[in-house]
Structure formats: C-alpha cells, structure tokens
Protein backbone atom coordinates (compact mmCIF):
# COMPACT_ATOMS: atom_id res chain seq x y z
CA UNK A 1 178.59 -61.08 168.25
CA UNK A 2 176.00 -60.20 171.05
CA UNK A 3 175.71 -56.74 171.23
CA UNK A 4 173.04 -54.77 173.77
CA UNK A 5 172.67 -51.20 173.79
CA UNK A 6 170.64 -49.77 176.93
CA UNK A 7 169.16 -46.11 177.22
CA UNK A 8 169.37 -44.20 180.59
CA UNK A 9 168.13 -41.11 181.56
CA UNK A 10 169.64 -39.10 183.99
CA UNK A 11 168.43 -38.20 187.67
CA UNK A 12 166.07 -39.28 190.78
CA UNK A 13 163.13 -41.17 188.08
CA UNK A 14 166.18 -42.25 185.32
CA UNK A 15 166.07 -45.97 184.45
CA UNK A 16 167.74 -48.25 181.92
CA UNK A 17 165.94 -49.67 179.15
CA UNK A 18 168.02 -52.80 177.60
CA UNK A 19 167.79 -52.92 174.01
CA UNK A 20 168.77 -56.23 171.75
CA UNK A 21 171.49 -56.71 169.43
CA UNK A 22 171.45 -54.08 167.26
CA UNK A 23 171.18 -54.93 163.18
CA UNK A 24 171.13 -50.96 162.39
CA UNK A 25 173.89 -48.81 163.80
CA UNK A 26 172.56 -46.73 166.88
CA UNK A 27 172.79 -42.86 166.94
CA UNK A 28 173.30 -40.48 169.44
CA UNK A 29 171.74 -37.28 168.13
CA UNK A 30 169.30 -34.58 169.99
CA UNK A 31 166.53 -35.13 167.74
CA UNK A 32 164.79 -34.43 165.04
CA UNK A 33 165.98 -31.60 164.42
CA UNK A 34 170.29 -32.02 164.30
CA UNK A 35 172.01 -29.45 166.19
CA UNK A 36 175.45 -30.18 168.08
CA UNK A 37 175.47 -31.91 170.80
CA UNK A 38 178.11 -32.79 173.76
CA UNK A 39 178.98 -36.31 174.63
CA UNK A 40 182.00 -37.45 176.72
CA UNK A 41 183.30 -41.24 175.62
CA UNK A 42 183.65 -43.61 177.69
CA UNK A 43 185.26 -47.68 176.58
CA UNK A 44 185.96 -49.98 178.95
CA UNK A 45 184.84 -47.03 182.22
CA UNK A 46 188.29 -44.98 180.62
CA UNK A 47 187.24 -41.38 179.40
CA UNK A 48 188.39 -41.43 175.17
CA UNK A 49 187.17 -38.09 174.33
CA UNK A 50 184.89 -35.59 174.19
CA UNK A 51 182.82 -35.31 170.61
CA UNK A 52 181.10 -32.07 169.87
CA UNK A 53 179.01 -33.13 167.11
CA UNK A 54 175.57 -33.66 165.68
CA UNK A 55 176.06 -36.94 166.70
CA UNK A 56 177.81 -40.17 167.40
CA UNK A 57 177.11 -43.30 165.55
CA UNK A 58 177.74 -46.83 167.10
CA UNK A 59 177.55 -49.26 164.54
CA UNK A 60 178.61 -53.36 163.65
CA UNK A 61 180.23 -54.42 160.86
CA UNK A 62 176.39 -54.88 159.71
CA UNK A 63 175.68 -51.33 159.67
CA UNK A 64 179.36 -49.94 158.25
CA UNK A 65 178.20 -49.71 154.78
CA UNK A 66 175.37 -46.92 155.53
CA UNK A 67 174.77 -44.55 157.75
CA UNK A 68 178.49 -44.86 159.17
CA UNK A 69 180.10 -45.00 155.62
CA UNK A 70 178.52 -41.39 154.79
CA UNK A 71 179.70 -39.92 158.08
CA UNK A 72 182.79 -40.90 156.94
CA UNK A 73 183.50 -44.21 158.71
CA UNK A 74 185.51 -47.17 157.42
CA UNK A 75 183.81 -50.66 155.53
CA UNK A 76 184.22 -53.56 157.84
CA UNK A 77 184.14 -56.93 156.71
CA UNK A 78 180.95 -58.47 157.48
CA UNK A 79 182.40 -61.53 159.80
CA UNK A 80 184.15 -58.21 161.72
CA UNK A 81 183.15 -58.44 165.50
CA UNK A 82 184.70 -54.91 166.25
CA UNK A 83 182.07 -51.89 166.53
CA UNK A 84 182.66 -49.15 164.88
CA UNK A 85 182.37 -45.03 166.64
CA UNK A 86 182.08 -42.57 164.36
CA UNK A 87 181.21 -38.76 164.79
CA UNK A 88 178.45 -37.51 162.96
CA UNK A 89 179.62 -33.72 161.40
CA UNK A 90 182.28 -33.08 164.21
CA UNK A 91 183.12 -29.30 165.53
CA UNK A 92 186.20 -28.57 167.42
CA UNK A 93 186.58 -32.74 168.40
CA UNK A 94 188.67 -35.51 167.33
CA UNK A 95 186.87 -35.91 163.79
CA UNK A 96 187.84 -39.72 163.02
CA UNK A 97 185.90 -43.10 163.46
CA UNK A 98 187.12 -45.14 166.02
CA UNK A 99 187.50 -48.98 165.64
CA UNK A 100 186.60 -50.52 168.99
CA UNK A 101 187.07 -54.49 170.20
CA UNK A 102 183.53 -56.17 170.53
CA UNK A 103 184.67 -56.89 173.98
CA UNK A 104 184.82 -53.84 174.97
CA UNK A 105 181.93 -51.31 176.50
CA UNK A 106 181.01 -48.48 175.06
CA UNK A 107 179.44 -45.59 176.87
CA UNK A 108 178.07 -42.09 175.48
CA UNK A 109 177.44 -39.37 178.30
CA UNK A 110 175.19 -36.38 176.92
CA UNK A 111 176.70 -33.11 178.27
C-alpha cells in the first residue's frame, strides 16, 4: 500500500511538506504537552466529523497493534490495506475508530 502523509501550515508563507509511506501511525496532537485539540475530518474532500480530542491517530495495519490499539482502536490484519482513524481521549465527539479504504484521502483540519 503506498501511503504519503504531507504537513501544511496554514496562511500567506504555509507550504506542504510530503512525507513517505508511513511504517508508524501518524498523530495529530498539539504537542508536547497533550491538551484537546479541534480537528474537522475530511475523506475523500466530504466533511466526517469533527473530533475534540487530544488527538487523532492515522495509522496502517502496521501500526494497529500500538499506539492505535491503546487508544482503543481495532487489530488489523497485517496484509490489511485499509487505514485506520482513531481519536486519541475524545471529549464531546464521536469516540470510535474509523476504518477507512486505502483509496481513500484522508484530511485533518486543526481548528
């Protein structure tokens, strides 16, 4: 499965940095210290939901057995080319972990 993940920031100067496939899940999180955080998602350009969160993890079947798994996402077997969404300590939001096609896109808008 060829997975990319690329980084944008918003406004005039923001630019996207392409990443390659991902082995370890990638997480959405303000820092290094957690606190919640608002992102809208987005698969395939259609608005899903809204997570308020500490975070949102996007992971392969690769990555479902850690960091996912203890947020409380499910095991996918390892020839699996869905990704996996899963909301990191969820507040007020749709609270479960979202299988997604690998053809779709998955986009994460900070709030």
């Amino acid at each position: 499965m060829a997975a990319r993940c690329a980084v944008a920031r918003a406004g005039p100067g923001g630019r996207a940095a392409l990443r390659p496939a991902p082995v370890r899940p990638a997480v959405v999180a303000r820092g290094a210290v957690t606190r919640l955080i608002v992102l809208e998602a987005h698969i395939n350009g259609q608005h899903y939901t809204t997570y308020r969160a500490d975070g949102v993890i996007v992971s392969t079947a690769t990555g479902s057995t850690g960091y996912s798994l203890a947020a409380g996402g499910p095991i996918l077997h390892p020839n699996a080319q869905e990704f996996i969404l899963v909301p990191i300590v969820p507040h007020l939001s749709l609270g479960n972990a979202l299988v997604i096609s690998s053809e779709s896109q998955v986009q994460l808008k900070v709030r």
